[in-house]
N, C-alpha and C. Protein backbone atom coordinates (compact mmCIF):
# COMPACT_ATOMS: atom_id res chain seq x y z
N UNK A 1 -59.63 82.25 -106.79
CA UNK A 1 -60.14 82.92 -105.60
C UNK A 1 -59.67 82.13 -104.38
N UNK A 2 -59.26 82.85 -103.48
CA UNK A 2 -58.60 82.32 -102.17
C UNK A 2 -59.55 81.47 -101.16
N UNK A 3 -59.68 80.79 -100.09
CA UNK A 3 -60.45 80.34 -99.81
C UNK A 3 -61.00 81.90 -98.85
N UNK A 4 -60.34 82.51 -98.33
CA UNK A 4 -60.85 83.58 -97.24
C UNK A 4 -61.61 84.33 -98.08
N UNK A 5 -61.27 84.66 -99.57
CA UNK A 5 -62.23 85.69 -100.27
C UNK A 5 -63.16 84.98 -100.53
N UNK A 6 -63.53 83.30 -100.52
CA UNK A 6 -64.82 83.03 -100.81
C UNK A 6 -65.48 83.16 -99.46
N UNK A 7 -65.09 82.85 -98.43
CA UNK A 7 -65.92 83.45 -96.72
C UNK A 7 -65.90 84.46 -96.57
N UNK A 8 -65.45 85.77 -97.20
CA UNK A 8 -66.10 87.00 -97.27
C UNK A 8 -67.24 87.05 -98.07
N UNK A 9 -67.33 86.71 -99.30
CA UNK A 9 -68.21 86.83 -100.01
C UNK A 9 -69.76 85.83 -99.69
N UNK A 10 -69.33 84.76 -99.26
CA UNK A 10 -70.30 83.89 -98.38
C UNK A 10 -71.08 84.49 -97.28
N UNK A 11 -70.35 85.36 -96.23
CA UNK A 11 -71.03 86.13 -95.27
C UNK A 11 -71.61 87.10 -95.62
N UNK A 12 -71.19 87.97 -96.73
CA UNK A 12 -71.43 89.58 -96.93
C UNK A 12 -72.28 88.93 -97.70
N UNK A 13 -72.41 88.21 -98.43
CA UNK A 13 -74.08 87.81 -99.30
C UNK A 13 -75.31 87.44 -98.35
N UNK A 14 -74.98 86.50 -97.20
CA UNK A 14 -76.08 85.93 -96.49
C UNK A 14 -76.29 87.28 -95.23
N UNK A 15 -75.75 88.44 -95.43
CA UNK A 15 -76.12 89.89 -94.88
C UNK A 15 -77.41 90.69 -95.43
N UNK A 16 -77.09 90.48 -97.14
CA UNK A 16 -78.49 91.01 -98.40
C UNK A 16 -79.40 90.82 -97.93
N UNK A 17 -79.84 92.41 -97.65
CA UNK A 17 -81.72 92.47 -97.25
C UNK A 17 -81.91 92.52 -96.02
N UNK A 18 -80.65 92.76 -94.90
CA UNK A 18 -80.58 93.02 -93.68
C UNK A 18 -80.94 94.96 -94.10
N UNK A 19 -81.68 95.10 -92.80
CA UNK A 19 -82.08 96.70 -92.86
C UNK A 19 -81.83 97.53 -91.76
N UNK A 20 -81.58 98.76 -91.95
CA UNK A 20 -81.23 100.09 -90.96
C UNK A 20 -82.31 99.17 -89.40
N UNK A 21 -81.24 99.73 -88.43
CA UNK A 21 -82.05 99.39 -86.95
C UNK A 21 -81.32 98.04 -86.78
N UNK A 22 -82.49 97.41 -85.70
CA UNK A 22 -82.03 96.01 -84.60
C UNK A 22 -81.54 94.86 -85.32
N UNK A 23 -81.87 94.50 -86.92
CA UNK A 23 -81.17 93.73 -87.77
C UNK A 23 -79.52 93.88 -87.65
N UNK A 24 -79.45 95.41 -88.21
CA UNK A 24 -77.60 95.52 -88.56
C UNK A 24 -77.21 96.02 -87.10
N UNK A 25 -77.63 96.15 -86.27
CA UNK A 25 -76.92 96.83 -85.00
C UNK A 25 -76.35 95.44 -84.25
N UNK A 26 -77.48 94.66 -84.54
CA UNK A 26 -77.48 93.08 -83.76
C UNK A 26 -76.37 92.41 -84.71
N UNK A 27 -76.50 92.08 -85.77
CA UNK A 27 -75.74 91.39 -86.67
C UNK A 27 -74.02 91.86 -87.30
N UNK A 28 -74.53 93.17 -87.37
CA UNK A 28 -73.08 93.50 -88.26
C UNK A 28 -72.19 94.85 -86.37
N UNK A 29 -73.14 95.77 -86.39
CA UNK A 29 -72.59 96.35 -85.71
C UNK A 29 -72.15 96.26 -84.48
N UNK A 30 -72.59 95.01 -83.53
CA UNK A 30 -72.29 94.21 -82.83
C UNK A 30 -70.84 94.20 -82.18
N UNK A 31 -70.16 93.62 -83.65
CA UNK A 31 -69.15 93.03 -83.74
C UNK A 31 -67.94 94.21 -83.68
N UNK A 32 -68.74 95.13 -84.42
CA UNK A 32 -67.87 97.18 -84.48
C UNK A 32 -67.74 97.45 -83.46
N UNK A 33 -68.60 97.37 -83.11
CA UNK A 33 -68.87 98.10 -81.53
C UNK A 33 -67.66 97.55 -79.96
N UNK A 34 -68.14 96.12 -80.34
CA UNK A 34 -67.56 95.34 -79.06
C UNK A 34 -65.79 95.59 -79.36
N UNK A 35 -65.46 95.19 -80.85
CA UNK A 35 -64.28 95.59 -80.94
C UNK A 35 -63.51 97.17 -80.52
N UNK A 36 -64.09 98.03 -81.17
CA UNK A 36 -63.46 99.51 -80.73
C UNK A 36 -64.37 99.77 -79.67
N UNK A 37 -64.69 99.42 -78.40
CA UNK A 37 -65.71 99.53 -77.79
C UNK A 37 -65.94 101.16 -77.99
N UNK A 38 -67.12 100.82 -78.84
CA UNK A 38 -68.12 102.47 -79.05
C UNK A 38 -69.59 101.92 -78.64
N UNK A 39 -70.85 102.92 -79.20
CA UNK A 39 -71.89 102.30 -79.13
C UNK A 39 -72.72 102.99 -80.37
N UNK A 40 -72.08 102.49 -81.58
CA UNK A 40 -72.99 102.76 -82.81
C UNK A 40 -73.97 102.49 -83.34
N UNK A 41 -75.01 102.97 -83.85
CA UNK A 41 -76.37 102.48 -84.04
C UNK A 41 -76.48 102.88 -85.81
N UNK A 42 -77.13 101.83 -86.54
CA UNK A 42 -77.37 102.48 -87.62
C UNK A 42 -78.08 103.30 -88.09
N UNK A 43 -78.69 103.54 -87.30
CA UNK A 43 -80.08 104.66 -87.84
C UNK A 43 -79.31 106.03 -87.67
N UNK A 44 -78.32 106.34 -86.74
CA UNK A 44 -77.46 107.57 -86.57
C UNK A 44 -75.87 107.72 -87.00
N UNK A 45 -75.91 106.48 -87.62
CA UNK A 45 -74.40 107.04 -88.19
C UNK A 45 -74.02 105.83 -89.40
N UNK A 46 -73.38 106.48 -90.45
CA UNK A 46 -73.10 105.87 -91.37
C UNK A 46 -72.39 104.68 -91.21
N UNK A 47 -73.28 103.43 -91.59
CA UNK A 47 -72.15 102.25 -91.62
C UNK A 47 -71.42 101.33 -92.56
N UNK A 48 -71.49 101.75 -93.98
CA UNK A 48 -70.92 100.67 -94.97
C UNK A 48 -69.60 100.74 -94.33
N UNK A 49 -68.60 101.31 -94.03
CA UNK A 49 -67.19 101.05 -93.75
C UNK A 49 -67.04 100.02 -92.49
N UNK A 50 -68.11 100.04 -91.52
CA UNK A 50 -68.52 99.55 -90.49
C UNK A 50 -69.16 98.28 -90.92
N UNK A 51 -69.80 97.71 -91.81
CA UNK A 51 -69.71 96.80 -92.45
C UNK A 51 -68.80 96.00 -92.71
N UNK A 52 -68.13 96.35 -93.60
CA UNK A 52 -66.55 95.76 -93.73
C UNK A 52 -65.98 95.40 -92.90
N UNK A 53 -65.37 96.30 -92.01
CA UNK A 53 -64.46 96.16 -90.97
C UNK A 53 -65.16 94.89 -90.27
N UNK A 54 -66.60 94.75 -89.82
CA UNK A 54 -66.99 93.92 -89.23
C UNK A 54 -66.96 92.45 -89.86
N UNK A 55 -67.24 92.45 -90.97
CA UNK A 55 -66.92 91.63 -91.69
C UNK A 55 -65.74 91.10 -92.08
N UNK A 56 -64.31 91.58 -92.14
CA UNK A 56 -63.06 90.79 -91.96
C UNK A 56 -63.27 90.66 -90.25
N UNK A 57 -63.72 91.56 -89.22
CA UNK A 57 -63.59 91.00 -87.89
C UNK A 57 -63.69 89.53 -88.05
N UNK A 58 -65.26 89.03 -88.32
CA UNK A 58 -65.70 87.88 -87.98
C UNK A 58 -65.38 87.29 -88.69
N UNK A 59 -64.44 87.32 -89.22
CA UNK A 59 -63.07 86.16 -90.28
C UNK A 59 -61.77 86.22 -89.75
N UNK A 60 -62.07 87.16 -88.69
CA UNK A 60 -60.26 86.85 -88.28
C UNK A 60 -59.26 87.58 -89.06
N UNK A 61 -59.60 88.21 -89.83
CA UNK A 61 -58.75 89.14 -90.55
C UNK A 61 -58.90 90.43 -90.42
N UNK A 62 -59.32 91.44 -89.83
CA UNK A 62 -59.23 92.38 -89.36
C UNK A 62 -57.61 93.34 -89.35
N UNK A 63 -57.25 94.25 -89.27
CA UNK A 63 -56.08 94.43 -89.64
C UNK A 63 -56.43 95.68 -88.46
N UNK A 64 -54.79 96.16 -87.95
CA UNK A 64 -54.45 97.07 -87.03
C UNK A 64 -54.99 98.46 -87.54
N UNK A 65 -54.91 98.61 -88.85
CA UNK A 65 -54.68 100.19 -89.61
C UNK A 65 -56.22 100.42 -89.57
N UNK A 66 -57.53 99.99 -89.28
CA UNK A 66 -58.40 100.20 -89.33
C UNK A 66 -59.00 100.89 -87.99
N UNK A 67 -59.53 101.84 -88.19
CA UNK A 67 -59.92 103.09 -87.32
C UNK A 67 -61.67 102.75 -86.68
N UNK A 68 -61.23 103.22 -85.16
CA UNK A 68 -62.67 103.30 -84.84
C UNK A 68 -63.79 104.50 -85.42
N UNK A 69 -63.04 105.44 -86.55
CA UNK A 69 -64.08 105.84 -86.66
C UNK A 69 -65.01 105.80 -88.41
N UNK A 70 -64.74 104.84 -88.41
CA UNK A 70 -65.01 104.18 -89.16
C UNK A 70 -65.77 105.02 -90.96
N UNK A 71 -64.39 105.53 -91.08
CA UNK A 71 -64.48 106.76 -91.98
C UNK A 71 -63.65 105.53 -93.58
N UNK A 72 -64.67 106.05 -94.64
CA UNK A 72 -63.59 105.03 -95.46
C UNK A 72 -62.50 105.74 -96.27
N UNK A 73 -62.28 106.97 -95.61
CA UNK A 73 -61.13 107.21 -96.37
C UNK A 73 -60.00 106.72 -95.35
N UNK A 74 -60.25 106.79 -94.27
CA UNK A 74 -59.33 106.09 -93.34
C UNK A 74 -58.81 104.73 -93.82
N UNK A 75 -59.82 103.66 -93.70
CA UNK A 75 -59.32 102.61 -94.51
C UNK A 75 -58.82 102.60 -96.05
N UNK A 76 -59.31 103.54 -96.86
CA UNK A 76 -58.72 103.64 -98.18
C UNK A 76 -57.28 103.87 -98.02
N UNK A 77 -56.77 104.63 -97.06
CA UNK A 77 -55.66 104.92 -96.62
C UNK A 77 -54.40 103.87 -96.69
N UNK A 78 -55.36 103.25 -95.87
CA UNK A 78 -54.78 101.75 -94.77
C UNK A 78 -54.20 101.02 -96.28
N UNK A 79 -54.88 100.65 -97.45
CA UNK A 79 -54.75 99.47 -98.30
C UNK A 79 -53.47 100.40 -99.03
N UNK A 80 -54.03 101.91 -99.38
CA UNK A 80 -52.44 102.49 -100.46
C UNK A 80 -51.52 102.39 -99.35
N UNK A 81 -51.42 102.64 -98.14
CA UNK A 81 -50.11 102.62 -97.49
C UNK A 81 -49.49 100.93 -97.43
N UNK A 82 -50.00 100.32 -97.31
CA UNK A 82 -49.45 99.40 -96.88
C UNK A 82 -49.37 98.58 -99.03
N UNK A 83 -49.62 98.98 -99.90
CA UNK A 83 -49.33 98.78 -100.87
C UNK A 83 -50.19 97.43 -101.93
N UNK A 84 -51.42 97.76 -101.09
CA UNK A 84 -52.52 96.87 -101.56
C UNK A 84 -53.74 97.41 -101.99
N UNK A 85 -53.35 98.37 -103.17
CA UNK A 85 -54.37 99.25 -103.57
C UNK A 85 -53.90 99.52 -105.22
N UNK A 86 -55.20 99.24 -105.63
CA UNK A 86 -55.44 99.17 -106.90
C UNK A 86 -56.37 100.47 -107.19
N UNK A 87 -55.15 101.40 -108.33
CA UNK A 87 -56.67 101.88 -109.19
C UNK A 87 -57.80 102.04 -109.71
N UNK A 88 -58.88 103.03 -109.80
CA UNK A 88 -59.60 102.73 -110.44
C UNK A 88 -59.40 102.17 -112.33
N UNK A 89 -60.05 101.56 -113.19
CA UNK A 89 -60.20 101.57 -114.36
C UNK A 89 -58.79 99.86 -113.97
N UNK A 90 -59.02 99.75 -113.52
CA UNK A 90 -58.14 98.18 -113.00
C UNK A 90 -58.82 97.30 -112.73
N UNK A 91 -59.07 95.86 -113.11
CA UNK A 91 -60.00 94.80 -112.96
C UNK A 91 -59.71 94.36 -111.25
N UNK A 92 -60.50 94.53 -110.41
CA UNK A 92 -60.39 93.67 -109.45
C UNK A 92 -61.09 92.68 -109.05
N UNK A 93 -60.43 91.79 -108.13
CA UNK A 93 -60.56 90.61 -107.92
C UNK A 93 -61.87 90.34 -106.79
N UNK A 94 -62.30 89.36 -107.02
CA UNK A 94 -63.83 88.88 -105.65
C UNK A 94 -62.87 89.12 -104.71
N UNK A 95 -63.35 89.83 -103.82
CA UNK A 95 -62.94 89.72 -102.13
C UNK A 95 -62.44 91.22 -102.10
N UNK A 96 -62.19 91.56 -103.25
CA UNK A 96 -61.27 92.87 -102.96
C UNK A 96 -62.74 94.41 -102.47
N UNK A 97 -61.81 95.09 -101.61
CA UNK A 97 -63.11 96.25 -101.31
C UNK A 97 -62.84 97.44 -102.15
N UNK A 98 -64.23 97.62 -102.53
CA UNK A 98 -64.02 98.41 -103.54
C UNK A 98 -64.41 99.98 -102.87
N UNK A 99 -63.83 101.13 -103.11
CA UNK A 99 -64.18 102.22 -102.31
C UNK A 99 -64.56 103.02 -103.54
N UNK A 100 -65.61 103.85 -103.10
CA UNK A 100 -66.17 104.84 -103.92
C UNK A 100 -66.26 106.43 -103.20
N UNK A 101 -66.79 107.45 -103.38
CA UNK A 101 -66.40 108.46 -102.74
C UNK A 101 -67.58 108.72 -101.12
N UNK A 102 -67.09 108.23 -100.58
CA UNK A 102 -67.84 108.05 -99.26
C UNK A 102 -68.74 106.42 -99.02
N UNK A 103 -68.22 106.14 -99.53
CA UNK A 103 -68.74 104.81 -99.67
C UNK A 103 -67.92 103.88 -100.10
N UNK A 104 -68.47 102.16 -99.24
CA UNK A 104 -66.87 101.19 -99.98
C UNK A 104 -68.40 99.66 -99.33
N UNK A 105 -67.41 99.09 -100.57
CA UNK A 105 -68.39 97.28 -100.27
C UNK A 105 -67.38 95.91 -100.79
N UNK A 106 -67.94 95.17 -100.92
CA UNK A 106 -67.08 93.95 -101.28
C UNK A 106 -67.19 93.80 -102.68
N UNK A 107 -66.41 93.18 -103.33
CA UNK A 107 -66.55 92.91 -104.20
C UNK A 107 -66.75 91.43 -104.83
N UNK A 108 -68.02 91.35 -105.42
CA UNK A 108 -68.72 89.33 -105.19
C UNK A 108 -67.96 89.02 -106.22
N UNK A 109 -68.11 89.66 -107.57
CA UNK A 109 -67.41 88.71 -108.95
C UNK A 109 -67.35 90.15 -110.24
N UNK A 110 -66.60 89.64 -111.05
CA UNK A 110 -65.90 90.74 -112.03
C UNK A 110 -66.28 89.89 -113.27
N UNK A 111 -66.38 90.35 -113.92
CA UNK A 111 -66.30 89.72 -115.65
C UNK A 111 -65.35 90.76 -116.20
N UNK A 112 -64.60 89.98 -117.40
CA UNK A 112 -64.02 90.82 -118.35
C UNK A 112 -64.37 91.80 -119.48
N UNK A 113 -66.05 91.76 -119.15
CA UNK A 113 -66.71 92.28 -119.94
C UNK A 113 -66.45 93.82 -119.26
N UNK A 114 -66.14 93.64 -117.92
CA UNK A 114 -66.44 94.53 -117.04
C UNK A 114 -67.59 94.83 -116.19
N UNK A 115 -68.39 94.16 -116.59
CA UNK A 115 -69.69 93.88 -115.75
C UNK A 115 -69.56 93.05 -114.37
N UNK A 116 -69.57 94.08 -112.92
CA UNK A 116 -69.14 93.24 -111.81
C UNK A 116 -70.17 93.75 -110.85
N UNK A 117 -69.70 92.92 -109.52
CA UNK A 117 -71.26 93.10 -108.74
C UNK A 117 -70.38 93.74 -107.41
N UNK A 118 -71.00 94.07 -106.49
CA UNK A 118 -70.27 94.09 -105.10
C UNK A 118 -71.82 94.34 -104.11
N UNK A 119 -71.29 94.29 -102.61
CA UNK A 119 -71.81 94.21 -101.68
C UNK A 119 -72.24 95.12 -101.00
N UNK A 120 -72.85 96.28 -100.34
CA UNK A 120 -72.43 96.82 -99.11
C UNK A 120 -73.58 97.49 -98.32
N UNK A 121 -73.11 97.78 -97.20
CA UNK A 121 -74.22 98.22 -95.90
C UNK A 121 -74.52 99.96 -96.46
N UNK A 122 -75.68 100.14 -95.89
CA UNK A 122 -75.77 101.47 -96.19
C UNK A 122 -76.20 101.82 -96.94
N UNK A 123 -76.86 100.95 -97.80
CA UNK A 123 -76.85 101.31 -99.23
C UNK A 123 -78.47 100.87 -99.34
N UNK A 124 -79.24 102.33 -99.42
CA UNK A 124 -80.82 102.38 -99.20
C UNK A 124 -81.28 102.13 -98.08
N UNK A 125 -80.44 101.78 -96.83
CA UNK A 125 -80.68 101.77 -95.43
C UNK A 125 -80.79 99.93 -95.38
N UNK A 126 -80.04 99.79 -96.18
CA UNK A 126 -80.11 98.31 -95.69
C UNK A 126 -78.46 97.63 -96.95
N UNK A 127 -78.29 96.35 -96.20
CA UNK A 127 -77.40 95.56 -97.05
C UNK A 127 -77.47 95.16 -98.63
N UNK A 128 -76.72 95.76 -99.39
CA UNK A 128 -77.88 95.63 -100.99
C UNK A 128 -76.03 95.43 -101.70
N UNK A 129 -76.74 94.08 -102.86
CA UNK A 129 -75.97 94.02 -104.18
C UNK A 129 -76.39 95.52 -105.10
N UNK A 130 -74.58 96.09 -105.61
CA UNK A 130 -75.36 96.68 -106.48
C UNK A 130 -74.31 96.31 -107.50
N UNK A 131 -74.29 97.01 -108.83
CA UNK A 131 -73.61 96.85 -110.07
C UNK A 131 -72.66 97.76 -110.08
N UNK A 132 -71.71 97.38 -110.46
CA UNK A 132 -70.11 98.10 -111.48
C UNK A 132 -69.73 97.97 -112.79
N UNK A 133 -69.11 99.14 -112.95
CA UNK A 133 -68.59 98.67 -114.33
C UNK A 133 -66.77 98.78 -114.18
N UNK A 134 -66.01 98.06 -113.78
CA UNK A 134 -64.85 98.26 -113.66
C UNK A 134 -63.96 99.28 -114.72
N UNK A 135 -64.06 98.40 -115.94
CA UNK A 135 -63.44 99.23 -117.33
C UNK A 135 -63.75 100.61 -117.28
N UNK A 136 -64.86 101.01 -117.09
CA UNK A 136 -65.60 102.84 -117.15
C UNK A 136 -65.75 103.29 -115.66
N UNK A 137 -64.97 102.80 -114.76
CA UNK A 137 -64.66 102.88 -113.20
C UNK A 137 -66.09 103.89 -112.64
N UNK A 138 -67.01 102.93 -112.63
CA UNK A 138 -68.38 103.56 -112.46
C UNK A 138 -69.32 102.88 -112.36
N UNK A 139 -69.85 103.02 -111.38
CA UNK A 139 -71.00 101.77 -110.46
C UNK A 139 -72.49 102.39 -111.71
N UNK A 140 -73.34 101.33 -111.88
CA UNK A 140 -74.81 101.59 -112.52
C UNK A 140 -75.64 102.61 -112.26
N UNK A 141 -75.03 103.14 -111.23
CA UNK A 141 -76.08 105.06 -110.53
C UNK A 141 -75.26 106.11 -110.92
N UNK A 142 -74.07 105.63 -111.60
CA UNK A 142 -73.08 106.78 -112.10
C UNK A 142 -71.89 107.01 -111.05
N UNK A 143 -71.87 106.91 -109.90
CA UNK A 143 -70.90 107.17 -109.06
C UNK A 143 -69.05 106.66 -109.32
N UNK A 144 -68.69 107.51 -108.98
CA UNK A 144 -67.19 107.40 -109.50
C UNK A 144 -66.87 106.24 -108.52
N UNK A 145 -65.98 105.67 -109.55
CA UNK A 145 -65.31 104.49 -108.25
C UNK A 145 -63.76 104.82 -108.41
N UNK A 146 -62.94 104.87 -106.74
CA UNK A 146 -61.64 105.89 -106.49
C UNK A 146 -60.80 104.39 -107.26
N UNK A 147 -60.73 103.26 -106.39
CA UNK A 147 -60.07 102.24 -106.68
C UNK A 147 -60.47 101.03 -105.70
N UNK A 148 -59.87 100.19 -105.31
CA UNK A 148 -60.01 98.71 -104.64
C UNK A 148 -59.06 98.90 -103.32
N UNK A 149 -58.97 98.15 -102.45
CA UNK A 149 -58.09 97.86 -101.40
C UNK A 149 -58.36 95.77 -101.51
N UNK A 150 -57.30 94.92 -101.18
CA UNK A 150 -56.91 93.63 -101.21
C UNK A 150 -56.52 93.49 -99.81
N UNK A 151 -57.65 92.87 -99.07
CA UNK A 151 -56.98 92.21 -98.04
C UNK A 151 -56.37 91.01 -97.87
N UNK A 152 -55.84 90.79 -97.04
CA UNK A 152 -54.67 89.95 -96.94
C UNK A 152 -55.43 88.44 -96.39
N UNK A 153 -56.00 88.02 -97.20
CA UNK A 153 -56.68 86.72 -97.00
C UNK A 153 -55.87 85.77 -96.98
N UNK A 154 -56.08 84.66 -96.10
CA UNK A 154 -55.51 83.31 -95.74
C UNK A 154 -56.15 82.13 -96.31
């Protein structure tokens, strides 16, 4: 693991249990906002992708291809074009974002069992670990998972 994918995973963990409102608007959306200057609030608009993005922000890794409107097929986009995108039913790596169908989070750790964890905003109105199963490309609530995007960590 790279050192930048362990400071993603370091921040996006000490996020867990942040909730919808003045928590994530102050903390995560902040950082969305000031960058694409908008004025997003979580209680009115979806933010796991807005998550992310904010989260390589405040690492300095942020990338051009990422959209103010903070749609994750936009960024799903961003990782197959530029050729850093992994299938689903493909083991990926901590750090890598994992996108699901309207929805995308980090990814903390993988086993070969296939039993893996990831990160993300949005999820019950607040910042929440949930479970994957990489091998059966399918998170623990059943939801299809499309594939991964790899950012370009330093």
């Amino acid at each position: 693991m790279s050192k930048g994918s362990s400071a993603a995973i370091k921040k996006i963990k000490s996020w867990v249990g942040l909730k919808e409102g003045p928590e994530v608007d102050r903390i995560i959306l902040k950082t969305y906002n000031d960058y694409f200057g908008c004025h997003r609030k979580s209680k009115t608009w979806p933010w796991c992708a807005a998550t992310i993005a904010s989260l390589l922000m405040q690492l300095g890794l942020l990338v051009s291809g990422y959209s103010k409107s903070g749609a994750c097929k936009t960024q799903r986009e961003y990782y197959k074009k530029h050729k850093r995108w992994s299938p689903a039913g493909t083991r990926p790596a901590a750090g890598d974002i994992i996108f699901l169908s309207g929805h995308e989070g980090l990814v903390t750790s993988t086993s070969y069992t296939g039993a893996s964890y990831y990160v993300s905003g949005n999820s019950g109105n607040a910042v929440r670990i949930s479970k994957f199963n990489w091998k059966k490309a399918k998170t623990a609530s059943g939801k299809k998972i499309l594939g991964y995007g790899r950012p370009k960590y330093k």
